[in-house]
Protein backbone atom coordinates (compact mmCIF):
# COMPACT_ATOMS: atom_id res chain seq x y z
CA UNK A 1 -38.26 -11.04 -2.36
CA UNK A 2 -34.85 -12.25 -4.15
CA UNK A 3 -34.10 -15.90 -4.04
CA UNK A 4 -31.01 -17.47 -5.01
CA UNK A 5 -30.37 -20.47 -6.52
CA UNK A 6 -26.86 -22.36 -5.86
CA UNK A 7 -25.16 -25.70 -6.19
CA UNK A 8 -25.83 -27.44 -3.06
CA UNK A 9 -22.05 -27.31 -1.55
CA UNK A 10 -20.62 -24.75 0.65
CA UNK A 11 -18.53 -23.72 -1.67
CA UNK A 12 -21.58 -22.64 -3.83
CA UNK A 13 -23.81 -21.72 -0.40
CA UNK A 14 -20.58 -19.64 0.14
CA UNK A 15 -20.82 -17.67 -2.95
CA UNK A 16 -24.19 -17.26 -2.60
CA UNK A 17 -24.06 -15.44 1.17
CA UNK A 18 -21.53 -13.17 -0.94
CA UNK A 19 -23.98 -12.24 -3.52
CA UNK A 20 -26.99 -11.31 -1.12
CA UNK A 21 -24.75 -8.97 1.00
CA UNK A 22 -24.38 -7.43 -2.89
CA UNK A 23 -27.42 -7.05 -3.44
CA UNK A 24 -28.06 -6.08 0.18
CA UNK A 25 -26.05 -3.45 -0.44
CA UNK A 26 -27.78 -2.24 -3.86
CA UNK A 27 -31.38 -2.17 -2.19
CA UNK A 28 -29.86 0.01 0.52
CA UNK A 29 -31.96 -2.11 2.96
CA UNK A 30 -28.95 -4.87 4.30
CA UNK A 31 -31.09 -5.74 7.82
CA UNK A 32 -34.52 -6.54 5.91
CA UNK A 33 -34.34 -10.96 5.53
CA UNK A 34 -35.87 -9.89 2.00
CA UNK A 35 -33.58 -12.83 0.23
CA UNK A 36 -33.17 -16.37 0.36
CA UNK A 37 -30.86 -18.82 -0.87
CA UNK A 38 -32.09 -22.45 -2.49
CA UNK A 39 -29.72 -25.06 -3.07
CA UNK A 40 -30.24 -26.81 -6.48
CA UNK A 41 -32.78 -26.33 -9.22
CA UNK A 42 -35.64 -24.77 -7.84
CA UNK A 43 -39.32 -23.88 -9.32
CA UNK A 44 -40.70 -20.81 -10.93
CA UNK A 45 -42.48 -18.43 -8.38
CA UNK A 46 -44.82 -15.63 -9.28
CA UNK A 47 -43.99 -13.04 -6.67
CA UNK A 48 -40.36 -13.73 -6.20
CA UNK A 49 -37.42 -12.56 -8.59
CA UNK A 50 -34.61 -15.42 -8.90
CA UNK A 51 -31.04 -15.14 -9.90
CA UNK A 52 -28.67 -18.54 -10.85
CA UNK A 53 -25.42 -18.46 -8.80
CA UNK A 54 -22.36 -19.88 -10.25
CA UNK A 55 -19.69 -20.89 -8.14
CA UNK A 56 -16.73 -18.60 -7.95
CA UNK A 57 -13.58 -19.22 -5.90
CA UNK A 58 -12.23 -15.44 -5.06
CA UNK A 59 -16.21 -15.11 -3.82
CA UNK A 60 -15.72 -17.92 -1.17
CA UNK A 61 -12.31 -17.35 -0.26
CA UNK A 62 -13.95 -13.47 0.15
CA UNK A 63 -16.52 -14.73 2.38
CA UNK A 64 -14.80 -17.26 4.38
CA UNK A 65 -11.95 -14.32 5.34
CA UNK A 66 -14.01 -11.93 6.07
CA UNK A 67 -16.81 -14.10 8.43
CA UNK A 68 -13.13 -15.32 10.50
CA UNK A 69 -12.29 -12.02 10.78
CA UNK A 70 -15.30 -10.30 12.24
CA UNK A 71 -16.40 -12.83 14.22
CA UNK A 72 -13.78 -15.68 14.83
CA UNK A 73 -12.96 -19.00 13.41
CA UNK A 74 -15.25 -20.75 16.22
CA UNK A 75 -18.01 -18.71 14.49
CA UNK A 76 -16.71 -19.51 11.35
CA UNK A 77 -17.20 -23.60 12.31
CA UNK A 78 -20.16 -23.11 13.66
CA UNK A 79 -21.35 -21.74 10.47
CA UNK A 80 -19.72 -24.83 8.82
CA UNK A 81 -21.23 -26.79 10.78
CA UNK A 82 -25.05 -25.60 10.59
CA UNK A 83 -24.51 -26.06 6.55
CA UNK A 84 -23.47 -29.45 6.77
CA UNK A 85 -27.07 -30.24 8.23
CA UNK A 86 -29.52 -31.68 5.82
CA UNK A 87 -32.41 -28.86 6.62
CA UNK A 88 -33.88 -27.52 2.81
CA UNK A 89 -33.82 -24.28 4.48
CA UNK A 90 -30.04 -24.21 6.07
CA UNK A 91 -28.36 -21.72 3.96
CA UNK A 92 -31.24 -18.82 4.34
CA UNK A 93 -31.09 -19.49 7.69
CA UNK A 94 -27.17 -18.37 7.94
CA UNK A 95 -27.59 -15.79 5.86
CA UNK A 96 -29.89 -14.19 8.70
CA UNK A 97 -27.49 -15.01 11.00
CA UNK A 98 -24.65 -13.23 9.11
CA UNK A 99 -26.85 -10.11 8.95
CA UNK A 100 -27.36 -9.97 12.80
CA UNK A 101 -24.03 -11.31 13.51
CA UNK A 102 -22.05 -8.66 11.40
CA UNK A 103 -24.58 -6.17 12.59
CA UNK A 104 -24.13 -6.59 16.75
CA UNK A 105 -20.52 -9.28 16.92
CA UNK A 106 -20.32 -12.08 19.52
CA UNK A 107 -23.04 -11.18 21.42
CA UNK A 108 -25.08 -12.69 18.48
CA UNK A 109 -25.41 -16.20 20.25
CA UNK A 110 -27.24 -14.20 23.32
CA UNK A 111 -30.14 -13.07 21.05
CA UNK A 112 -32.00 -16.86 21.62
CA UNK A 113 -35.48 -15.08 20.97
CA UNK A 114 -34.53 -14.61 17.59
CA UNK A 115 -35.71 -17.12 15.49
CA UNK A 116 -32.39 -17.07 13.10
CA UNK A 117 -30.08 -17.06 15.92
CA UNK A 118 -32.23 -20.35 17.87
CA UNK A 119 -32.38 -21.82 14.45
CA UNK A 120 -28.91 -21.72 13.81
CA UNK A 121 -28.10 -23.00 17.53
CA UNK A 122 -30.42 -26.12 16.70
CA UNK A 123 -29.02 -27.49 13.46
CA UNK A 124 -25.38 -26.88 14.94
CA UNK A 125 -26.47 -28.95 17.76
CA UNK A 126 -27.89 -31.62 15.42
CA UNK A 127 -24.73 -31.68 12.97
CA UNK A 128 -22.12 -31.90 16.32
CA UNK A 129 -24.06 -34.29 18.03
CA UNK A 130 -24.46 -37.23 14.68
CA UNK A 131 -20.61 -36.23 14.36
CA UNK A 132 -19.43 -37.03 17.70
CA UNK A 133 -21.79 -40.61 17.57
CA UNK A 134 -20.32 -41.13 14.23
CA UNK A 135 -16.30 -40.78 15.16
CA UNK A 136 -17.05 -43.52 17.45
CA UNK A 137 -19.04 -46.00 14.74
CA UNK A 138 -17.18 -45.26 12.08
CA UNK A 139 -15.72 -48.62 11.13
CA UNK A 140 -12.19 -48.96 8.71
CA UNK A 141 -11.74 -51.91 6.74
CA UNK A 142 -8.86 -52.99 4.96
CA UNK A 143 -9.10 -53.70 0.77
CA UNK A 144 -7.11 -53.84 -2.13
CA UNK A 145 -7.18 -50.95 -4.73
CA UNK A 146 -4.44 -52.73 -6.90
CA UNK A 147 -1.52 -53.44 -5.45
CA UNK A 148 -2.03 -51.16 -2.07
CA UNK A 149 -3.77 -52.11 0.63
CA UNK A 150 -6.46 -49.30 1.56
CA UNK A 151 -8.70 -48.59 4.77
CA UNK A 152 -12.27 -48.18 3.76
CA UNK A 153 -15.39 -46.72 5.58
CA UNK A 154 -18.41 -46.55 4.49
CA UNK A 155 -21.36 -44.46 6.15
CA UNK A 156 -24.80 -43.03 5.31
CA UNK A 157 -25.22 -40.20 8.01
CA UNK A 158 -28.49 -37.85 7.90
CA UNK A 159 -25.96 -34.49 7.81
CA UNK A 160 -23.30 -34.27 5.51
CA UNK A 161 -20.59 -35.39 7.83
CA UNK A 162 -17.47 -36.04 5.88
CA UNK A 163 -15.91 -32.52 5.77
CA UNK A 164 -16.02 -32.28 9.62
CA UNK A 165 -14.85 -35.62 9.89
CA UNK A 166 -12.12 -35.87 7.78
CA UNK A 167 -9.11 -33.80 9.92
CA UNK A 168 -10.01 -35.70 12.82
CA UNK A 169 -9.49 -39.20 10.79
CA UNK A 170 -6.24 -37.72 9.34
CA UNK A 171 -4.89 -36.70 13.01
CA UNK A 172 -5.66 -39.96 13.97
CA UNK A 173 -3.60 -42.41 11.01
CA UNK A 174 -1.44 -39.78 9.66
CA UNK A 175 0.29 -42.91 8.21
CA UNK A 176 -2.37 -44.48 6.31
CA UNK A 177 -4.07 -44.51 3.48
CA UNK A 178 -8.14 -44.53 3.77
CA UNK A 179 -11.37 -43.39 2.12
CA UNK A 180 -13.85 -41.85 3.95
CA UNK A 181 -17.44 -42.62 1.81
CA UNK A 182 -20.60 -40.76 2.21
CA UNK A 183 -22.78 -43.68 0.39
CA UNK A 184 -25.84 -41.35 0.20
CA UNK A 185 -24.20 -38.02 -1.08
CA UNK A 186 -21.14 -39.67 -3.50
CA UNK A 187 -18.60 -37.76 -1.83
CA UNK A 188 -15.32 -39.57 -0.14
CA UNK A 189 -12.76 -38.01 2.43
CA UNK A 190 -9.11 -39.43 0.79
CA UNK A 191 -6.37 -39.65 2.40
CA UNK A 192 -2.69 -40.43 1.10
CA UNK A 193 -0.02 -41.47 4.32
CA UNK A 194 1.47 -38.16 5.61
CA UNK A 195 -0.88 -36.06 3.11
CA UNK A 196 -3.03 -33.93 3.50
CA UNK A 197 -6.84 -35.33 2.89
CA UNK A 198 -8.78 -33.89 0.16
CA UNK A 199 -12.47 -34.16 -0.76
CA UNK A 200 -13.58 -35.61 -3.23
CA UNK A 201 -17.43 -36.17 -5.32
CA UNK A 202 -19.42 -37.53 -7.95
CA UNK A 203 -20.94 -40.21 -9.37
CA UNK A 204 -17.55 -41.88 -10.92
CA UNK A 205 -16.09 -41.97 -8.14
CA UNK A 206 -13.99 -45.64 -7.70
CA UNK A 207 -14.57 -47.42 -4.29
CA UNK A 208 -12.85 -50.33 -3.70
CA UNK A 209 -15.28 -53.34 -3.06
CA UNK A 210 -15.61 -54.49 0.83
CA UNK A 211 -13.54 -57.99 1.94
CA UNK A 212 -14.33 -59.97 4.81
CA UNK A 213 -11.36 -60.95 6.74
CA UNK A 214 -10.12 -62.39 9.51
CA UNK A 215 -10.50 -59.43 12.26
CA UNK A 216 -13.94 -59.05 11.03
CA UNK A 217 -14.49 -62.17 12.20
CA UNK A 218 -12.96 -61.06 15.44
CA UNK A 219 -14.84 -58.33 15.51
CA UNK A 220 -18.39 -60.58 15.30
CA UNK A 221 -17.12 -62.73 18.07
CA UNK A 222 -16.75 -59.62 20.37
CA UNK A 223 -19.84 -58.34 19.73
CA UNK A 224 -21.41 -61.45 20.44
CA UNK A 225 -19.70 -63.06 23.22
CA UNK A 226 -18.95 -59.46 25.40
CA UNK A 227 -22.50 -59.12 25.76
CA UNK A 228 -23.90 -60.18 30.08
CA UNK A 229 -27.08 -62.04 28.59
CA UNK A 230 -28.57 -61.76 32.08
CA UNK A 231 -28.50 -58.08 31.64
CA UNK A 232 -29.97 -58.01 27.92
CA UNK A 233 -31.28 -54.58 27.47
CA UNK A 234 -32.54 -54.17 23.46
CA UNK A 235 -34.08 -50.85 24.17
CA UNK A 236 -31.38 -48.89 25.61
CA UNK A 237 -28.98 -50.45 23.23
CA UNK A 238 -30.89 -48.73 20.33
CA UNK A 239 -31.38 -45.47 22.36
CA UNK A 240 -27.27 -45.66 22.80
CA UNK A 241 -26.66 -46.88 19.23
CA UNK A 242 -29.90 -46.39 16.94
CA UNK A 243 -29.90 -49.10 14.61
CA UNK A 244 -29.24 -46.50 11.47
CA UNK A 245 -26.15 -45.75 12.30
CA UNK A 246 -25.04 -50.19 11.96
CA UNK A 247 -25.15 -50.85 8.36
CA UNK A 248 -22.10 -50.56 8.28
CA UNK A 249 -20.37 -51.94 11.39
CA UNK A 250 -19.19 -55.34 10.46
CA UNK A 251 -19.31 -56.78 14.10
CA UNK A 252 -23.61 -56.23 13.92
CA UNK A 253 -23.85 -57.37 10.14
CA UNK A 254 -25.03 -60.60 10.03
């Protein structure tokens, strides 16, 4: 067994699918799921031998090309997808997927009894379905960074959701500038008016401070005074909107 230890981004994930097909390739044995990949720093094992993978660009530009090209840029999101869940276990689990999906083409997603192929169906399903909740309680607020006026949104999703997010934000105010912030993971979708947006992390990173205004105000009021108090239903309100997802939506903050 040969496990692989990577920065936990799909950039190094990425790198790290190239690698195994390597060594795949050296052993002479590429359909045996005889290697793993572990994100971060990961403990000593006794019956295991463990390489360090450093992140190199012409290895993920490599990888993405060639997984679009055998099996189609709706794979290729898919695959995207599944790694932006927050399972320990995600980027083995692709890598099994790649082998059987490089080995037989499309017809990959028809092999349910195979426990890669299901597993990769279910964290898909996971990532898509917080995403699609999310676009709709995502909440933009306007601060100052300066002199400019910025829209900010905070969120703390279970899956990393900011790189699928991001286009869909940008399609949506191509003429504005916001900042996308994952509070839990330090990374922030920014977007300059009629830019493209660009991803950015770390621990530095400079987020403008929230400001109550005057539509969040509004916003309260709506929330509040919408509501058929006859028709008061607590329990499917939580199954519609679980209550994780409001810590940041200023019309439920007290």
């Amino acid at each position: 067994m040969l496990i692989l230890h990577c920065e936990d981004s799909l950039e190094g994930i990425f790198t790290a699918i190239y690698d195994a097909f390597v060594y795949k390739k050296q052993m002479k044995q590429p359909y045996r799921d005889d290697i793993e990949i572990a994100m971060g720093e990961g403990c000593l094992t006794l019956f295991a031998e463990e390489q360090e993978v450093v992140v190199d660009a012409e290895k993920v530009e490599k990888t993405v090309r060639t997984i679009q090209s055998r099996l189609g840029f709706r794979d290729y999101q898919t695959i995207v997808s599944a790694l932006c869940h927050f399972a320990e276990d995600r980027a083995s689990i692709v890598l099994g997927y790649l082998v059987r999906a490089f080995a037989v083409g499309h017809s990959v997603m028809d092999h349910l009894a195979d426990p890669f192929v299901m597993r990769m169906m279910e964290l898909d399903r996971k990532v898509a379905n917080e995403a699609d909740k999310m676009r709709g309680f995502l909440r933009f607020r306007e601060v100052h960074s300066g002199a400019e006026s910025v829209l900010l949104a905070e969120i703390e999703p279970k899956c990393n959701l900011v790189p699928l997010m991001m286009d869909h934000f940008s399609d949506r105010f191509p003429n504005e500038n916001f900042i996308m912030y994952d509070c839990n993971r330090k990374i922030a979708a920014v977007h300059e008016a009629y830019h493209a947006c660009v991803l950015v992390s770390g621990d530095n990173l400079h987020i403008p401070e929230k400001e109550d205004d005057y539509f969040t105000e509004l916003w309260k009021q709506y929330f509040t005074t919408m509501e058929i108090k006859s028709r008061h239903n607590e329990k499917c309100q939580n199954n519609l909107m679980p209550k994780w997802y409001r810590k940041h939506m200023p019309e439920i903050i007290a």
